[in-house]
N, C-alpha and C. Protein backbone atom coordinates (compact mmCIF):
# COMPACT_ATOMS: atom_id res chain seq x y z
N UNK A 1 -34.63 -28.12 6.34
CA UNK A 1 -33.24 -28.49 6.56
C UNK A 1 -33.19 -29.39 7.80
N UNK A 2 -32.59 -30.63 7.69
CA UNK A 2 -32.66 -31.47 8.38
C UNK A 2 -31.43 -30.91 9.44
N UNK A 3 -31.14 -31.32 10.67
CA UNK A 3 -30.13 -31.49 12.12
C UNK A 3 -29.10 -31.54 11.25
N UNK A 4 -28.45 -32.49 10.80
CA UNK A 4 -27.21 -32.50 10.09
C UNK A 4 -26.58 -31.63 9.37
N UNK A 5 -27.70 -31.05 8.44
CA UNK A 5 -27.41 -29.98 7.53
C UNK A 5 -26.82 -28.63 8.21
N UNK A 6 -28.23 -28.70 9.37
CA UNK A 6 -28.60 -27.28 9.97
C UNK A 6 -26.88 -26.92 10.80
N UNK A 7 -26.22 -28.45 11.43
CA UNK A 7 -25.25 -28.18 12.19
C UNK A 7 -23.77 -28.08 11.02
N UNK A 8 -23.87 -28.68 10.22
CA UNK A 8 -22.46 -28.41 8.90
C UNK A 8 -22.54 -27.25 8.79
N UNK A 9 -23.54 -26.17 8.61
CA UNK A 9 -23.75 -25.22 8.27
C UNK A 9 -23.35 -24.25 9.45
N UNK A 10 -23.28 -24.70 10.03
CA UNK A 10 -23.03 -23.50 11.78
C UNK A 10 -21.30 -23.77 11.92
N UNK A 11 -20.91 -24.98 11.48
CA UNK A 11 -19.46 -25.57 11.12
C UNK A 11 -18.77 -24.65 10.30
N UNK A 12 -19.13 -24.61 9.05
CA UNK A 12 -19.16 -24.01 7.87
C UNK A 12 -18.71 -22.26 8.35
N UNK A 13 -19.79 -21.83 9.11
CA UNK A 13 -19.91 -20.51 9.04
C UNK A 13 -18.62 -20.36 10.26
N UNK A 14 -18.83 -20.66 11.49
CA UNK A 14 -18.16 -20.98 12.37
C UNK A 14 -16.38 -20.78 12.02
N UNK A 15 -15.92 -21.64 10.99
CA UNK A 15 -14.74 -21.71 10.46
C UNK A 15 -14.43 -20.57 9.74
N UNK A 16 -15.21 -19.65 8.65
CA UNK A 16 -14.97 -18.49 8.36
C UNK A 16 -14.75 -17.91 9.36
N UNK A 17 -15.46 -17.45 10.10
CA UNK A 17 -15.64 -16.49 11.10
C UNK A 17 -14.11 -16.32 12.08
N UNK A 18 -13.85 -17.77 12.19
CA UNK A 18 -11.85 -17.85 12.67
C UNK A 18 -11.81 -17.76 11.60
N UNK A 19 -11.61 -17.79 10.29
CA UNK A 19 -10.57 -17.54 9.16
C UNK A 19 -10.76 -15.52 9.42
N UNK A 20 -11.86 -15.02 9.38
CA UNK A 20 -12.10 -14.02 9.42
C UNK A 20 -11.06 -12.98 10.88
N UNK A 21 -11.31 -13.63 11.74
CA UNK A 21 -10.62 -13.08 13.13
C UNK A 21 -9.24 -13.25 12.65
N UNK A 22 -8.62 -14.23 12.37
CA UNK A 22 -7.43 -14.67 12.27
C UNK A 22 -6.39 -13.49 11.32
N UNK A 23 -7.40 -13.15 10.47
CA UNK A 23 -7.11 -11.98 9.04
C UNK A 23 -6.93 -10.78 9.95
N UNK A 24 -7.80 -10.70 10.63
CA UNK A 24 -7.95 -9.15 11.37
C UNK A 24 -6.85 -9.34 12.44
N UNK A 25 -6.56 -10.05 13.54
CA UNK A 25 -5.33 -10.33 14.31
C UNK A 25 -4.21 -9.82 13.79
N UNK A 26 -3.48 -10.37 12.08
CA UNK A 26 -2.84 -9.80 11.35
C UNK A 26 -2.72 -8.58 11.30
N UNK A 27 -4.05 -7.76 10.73
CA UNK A 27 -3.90 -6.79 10.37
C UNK A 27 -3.63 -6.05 11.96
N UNK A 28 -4.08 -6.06 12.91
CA UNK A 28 -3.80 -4.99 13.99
C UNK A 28 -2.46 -5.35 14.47
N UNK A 29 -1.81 -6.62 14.19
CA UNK A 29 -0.31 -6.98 14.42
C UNK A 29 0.67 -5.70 13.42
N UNK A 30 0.23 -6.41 12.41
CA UNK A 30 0.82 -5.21 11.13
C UNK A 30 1.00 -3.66 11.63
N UNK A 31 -0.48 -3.21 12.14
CA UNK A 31 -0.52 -1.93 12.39
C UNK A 31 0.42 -1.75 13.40
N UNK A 32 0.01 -2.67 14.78
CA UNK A 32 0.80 -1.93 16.15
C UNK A 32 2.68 -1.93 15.70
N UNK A 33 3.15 -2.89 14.81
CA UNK A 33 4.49 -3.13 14.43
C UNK A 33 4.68 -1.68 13.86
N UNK A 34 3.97 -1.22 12.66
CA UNK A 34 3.88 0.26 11.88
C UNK A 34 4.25 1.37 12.96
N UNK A 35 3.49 1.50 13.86
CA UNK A 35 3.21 2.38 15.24
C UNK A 35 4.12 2.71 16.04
N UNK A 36 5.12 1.14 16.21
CA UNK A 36 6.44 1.15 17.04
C UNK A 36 7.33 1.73 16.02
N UNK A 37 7.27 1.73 14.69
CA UNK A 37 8.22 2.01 13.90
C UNK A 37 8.10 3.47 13.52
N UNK A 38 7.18 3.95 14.17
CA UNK A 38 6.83 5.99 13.36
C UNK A 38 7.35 5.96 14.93
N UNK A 39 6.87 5.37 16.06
CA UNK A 39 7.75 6.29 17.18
C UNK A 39 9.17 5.83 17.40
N UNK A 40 9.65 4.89 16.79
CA UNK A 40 11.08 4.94 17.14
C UNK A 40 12.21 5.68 15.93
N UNK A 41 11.42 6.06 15.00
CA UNK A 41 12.06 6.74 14.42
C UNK A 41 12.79 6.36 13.56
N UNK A 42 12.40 4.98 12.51
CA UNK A 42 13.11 4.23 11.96
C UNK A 42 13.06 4.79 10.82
N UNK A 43 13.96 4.43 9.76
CA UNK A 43 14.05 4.76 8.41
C UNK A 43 12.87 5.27 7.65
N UNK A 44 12.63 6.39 7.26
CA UNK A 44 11.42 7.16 6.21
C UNK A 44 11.25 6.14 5.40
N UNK A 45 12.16 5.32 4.46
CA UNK A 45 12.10 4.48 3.16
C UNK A 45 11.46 3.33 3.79
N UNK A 46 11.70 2.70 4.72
CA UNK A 46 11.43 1.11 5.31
C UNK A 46 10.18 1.33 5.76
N UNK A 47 9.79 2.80 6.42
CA UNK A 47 8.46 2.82 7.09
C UNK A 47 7.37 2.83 6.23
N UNK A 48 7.94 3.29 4.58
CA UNK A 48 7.03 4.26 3.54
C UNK A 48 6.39 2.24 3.07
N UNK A 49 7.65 1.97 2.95
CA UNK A 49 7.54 0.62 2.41
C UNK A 49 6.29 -0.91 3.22
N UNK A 50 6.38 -0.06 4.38
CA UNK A 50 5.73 -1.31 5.45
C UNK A 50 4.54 -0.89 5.18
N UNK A 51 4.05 0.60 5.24
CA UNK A 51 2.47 1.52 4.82
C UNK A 51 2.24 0.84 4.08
N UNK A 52 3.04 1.09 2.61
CA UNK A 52 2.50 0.32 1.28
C UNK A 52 2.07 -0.69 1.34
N UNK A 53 2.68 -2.06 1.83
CA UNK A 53 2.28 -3.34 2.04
C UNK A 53 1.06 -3.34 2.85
N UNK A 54 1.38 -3.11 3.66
CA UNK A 54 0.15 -3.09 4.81
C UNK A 54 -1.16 -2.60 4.39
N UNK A 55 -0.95 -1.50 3.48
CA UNK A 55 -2.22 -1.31 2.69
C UNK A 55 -2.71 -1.59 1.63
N UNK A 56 -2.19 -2.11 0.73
CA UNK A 56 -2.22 -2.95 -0.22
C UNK A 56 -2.67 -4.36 -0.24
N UNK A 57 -2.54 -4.98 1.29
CA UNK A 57 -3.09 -6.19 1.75
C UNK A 57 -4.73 -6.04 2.59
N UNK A 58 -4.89 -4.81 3.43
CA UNK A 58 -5.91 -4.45 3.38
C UNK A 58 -7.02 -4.39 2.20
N UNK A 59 -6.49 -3.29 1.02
CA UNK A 59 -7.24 -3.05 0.76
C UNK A 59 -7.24 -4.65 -1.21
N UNK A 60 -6.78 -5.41 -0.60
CA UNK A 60 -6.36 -6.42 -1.58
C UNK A 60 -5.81 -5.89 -2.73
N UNK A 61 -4.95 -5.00 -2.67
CA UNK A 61 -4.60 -4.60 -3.98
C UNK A 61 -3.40 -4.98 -4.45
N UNK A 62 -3.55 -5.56 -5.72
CA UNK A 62 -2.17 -6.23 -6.34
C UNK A 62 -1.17 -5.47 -6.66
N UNK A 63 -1.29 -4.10 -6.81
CA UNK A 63 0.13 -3.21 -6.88
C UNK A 63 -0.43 -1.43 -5.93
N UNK A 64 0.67 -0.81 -5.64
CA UNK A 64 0.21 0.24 -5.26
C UNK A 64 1.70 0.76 -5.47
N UNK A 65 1.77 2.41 -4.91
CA UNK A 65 2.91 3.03 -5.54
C UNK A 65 2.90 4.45 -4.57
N UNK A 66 3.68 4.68 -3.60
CA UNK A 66 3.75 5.95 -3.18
C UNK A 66 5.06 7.37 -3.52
N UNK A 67 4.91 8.02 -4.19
CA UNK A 67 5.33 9.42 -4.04
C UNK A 67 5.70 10.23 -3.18
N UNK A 68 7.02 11.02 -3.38
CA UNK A 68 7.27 12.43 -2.89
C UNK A 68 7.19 13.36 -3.65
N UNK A 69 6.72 14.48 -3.32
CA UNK A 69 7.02 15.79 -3.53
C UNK A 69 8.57 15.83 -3.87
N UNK A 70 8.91 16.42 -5.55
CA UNK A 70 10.34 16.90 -5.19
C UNK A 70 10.66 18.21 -4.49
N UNK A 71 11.85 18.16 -4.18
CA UNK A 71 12.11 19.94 -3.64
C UNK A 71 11.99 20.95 -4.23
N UNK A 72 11.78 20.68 -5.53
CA UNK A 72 11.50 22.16 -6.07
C UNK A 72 9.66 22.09 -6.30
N UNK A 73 8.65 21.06 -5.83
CA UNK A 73 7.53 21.02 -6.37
C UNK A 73 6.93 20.70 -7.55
N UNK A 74 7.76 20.62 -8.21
CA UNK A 74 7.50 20.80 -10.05
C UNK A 74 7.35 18.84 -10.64
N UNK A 75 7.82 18.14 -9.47
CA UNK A 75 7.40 16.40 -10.16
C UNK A 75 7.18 15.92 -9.01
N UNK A 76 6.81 14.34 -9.25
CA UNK A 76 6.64 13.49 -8.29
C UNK A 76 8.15 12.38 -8.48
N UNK A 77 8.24 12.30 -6.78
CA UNK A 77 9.24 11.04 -6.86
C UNK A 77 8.85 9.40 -6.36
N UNK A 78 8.63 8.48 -7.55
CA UNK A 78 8.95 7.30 -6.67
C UNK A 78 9.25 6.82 -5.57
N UNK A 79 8.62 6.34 -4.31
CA UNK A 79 9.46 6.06 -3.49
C UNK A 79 9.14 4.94 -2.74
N UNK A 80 7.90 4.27 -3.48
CA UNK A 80 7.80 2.50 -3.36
C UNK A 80 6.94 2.23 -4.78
N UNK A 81 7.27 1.29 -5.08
CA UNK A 81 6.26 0.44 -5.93
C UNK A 81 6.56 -0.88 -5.47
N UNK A 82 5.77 -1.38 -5.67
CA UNK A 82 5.33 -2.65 -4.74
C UNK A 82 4.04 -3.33 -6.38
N UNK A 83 4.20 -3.97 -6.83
CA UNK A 83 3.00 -4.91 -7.79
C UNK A 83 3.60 -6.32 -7.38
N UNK A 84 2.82 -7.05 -6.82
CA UNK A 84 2.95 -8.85 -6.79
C UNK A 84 2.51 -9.14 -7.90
N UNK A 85 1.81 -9.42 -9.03
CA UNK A 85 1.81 -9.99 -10.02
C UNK A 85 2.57 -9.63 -11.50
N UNK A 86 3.81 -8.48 -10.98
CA UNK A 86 5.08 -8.18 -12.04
C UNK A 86 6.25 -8.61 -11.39
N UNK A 87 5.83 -8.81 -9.87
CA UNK A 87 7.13 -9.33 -9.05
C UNK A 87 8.08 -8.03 -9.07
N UNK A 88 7.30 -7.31 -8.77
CA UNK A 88 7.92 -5.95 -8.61
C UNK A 88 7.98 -4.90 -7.51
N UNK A 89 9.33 -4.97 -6.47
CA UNK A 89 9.29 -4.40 -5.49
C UNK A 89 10.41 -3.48 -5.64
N UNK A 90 10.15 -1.96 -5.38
CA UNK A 90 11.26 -1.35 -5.61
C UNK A 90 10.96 0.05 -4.44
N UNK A 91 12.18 0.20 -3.90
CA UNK A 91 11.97 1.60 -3.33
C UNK A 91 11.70 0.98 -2.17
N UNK A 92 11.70 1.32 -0.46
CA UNK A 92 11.77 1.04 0.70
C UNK A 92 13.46 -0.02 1.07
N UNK A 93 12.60 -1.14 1.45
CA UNK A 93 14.15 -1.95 1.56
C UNK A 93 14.20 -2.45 0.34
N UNK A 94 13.86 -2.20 -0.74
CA UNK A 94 13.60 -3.08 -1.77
C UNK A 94 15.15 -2.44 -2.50
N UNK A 95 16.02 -1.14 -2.04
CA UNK A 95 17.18 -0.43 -3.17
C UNK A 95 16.23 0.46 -3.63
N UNK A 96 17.29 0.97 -4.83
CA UNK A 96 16.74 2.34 -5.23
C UNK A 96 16.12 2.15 -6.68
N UNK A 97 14.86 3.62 -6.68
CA UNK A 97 14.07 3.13 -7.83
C UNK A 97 15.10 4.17 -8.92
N UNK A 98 15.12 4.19 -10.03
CA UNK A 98 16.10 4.48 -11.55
C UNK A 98 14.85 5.27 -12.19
N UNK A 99 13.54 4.91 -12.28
CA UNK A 99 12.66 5.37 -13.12
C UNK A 99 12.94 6.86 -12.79
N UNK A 100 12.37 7.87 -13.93
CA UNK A 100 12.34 9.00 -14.09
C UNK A 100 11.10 9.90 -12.82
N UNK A 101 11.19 10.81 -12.78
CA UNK A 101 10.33 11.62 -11.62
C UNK A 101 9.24 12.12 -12.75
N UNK A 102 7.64 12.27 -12.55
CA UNK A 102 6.74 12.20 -13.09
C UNK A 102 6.54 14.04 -13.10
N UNK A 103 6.60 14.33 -14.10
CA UNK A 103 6.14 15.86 -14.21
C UNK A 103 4.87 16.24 -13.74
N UNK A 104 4.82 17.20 -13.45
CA UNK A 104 3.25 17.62 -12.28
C UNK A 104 2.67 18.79 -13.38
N UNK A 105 3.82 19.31 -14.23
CA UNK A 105 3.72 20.65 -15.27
C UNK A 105 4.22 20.20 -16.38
N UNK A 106 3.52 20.40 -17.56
CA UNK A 106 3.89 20.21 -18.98
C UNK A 106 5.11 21.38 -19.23
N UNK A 107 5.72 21.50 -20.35
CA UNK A 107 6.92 22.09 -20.58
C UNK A 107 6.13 23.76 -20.89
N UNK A 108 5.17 23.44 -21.33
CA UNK A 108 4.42 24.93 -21.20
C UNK A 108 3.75 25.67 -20.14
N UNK A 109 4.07 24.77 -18.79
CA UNK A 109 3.79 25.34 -17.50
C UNK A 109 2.58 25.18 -17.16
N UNK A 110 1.82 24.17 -17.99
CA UNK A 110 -0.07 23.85 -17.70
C UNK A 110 0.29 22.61 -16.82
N UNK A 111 -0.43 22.45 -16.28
CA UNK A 111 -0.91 21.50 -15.18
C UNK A 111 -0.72 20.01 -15.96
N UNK A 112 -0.06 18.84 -15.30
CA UNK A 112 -0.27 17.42 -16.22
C UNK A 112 -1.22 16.76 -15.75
N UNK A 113 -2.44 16.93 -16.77
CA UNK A 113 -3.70 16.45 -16.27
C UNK A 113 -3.26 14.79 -17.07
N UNK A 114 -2.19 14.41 -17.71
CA UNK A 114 -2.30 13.07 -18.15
C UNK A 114 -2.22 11.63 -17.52
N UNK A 115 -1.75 11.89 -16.14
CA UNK A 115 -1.71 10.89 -15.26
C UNK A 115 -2.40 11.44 -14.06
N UNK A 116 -3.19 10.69 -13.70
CA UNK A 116 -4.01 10.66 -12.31
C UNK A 116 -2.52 10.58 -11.53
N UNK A 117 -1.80 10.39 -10.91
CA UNK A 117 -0.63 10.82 -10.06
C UNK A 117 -0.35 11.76 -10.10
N UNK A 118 -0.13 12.47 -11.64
CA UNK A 118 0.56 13.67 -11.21
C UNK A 118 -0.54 15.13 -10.99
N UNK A 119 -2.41 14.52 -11.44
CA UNK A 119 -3.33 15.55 -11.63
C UNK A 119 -3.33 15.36 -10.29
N UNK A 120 -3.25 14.74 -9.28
CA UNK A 120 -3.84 14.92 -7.77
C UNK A 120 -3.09 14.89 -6.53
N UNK A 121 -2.21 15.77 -6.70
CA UNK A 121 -1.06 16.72 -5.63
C UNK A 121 -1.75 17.73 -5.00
N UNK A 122 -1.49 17.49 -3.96
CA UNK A 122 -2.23 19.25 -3.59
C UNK A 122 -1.63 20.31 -3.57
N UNK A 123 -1.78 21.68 -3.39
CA UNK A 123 -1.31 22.67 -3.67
C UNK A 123 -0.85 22.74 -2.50
């Protein structure tokens, strides 16, 4: 590899490496913003909603979806969905989600092993 090559190549890498820092800057911006927002005590829905994003961009994922516990235990509630490639944001600041609450128990009181959401609640 000739001088020229050898130095495009240190260019090359060089420029990732800020594209790389630049990504991570973000992400600890993202976080410390998250941080101010669990200690000041801001809205459960807006905070649930900033998690979602924030981790969903971490972990590059094109949709993600977080849950509550209802009060009686017996389903799960919606309380973000977030998919960029359905253009689908619902739940946090996004308004309220309409979909139905996901049964955790079949009508015969067995466990709903049919959705990975509702098989992995903890006791």
């Amino acid at each position: 590899m000739d001088d020229t090559n050898i130095i495009k190549n240190l260019e090359e890498r060089i420029e990732h490496l800020e594209e790389l820092l630049t990504h991570e800057r973000e992400h600890v911006e993202t976080l410390n913003q998250i941080g101010k927002a669990l200690s000041g005590g801001d809205n459960l829905d807006t905070l649930l909603g900033m998690i979602l994003k924030e981790a969903r961009h971490f972990t590059n994922a094109d949709g993600g979806t977080l849950y509550l516990i209802s009060p009686d235990e017996k389903s799960l509630a919606f309380n973000v969905v977030q998919t960029s490639s359905l253009n689908i944001y619902m739940g946090g600041e996004n308004g309220k989600i309409t979909w139905p609450n996901l049964p955790l128990y079949k009508g015969d009181g067995t466990k709903n092993c049919e959705n990975v959401a509702a098989y992995t609640p903890p006791k």
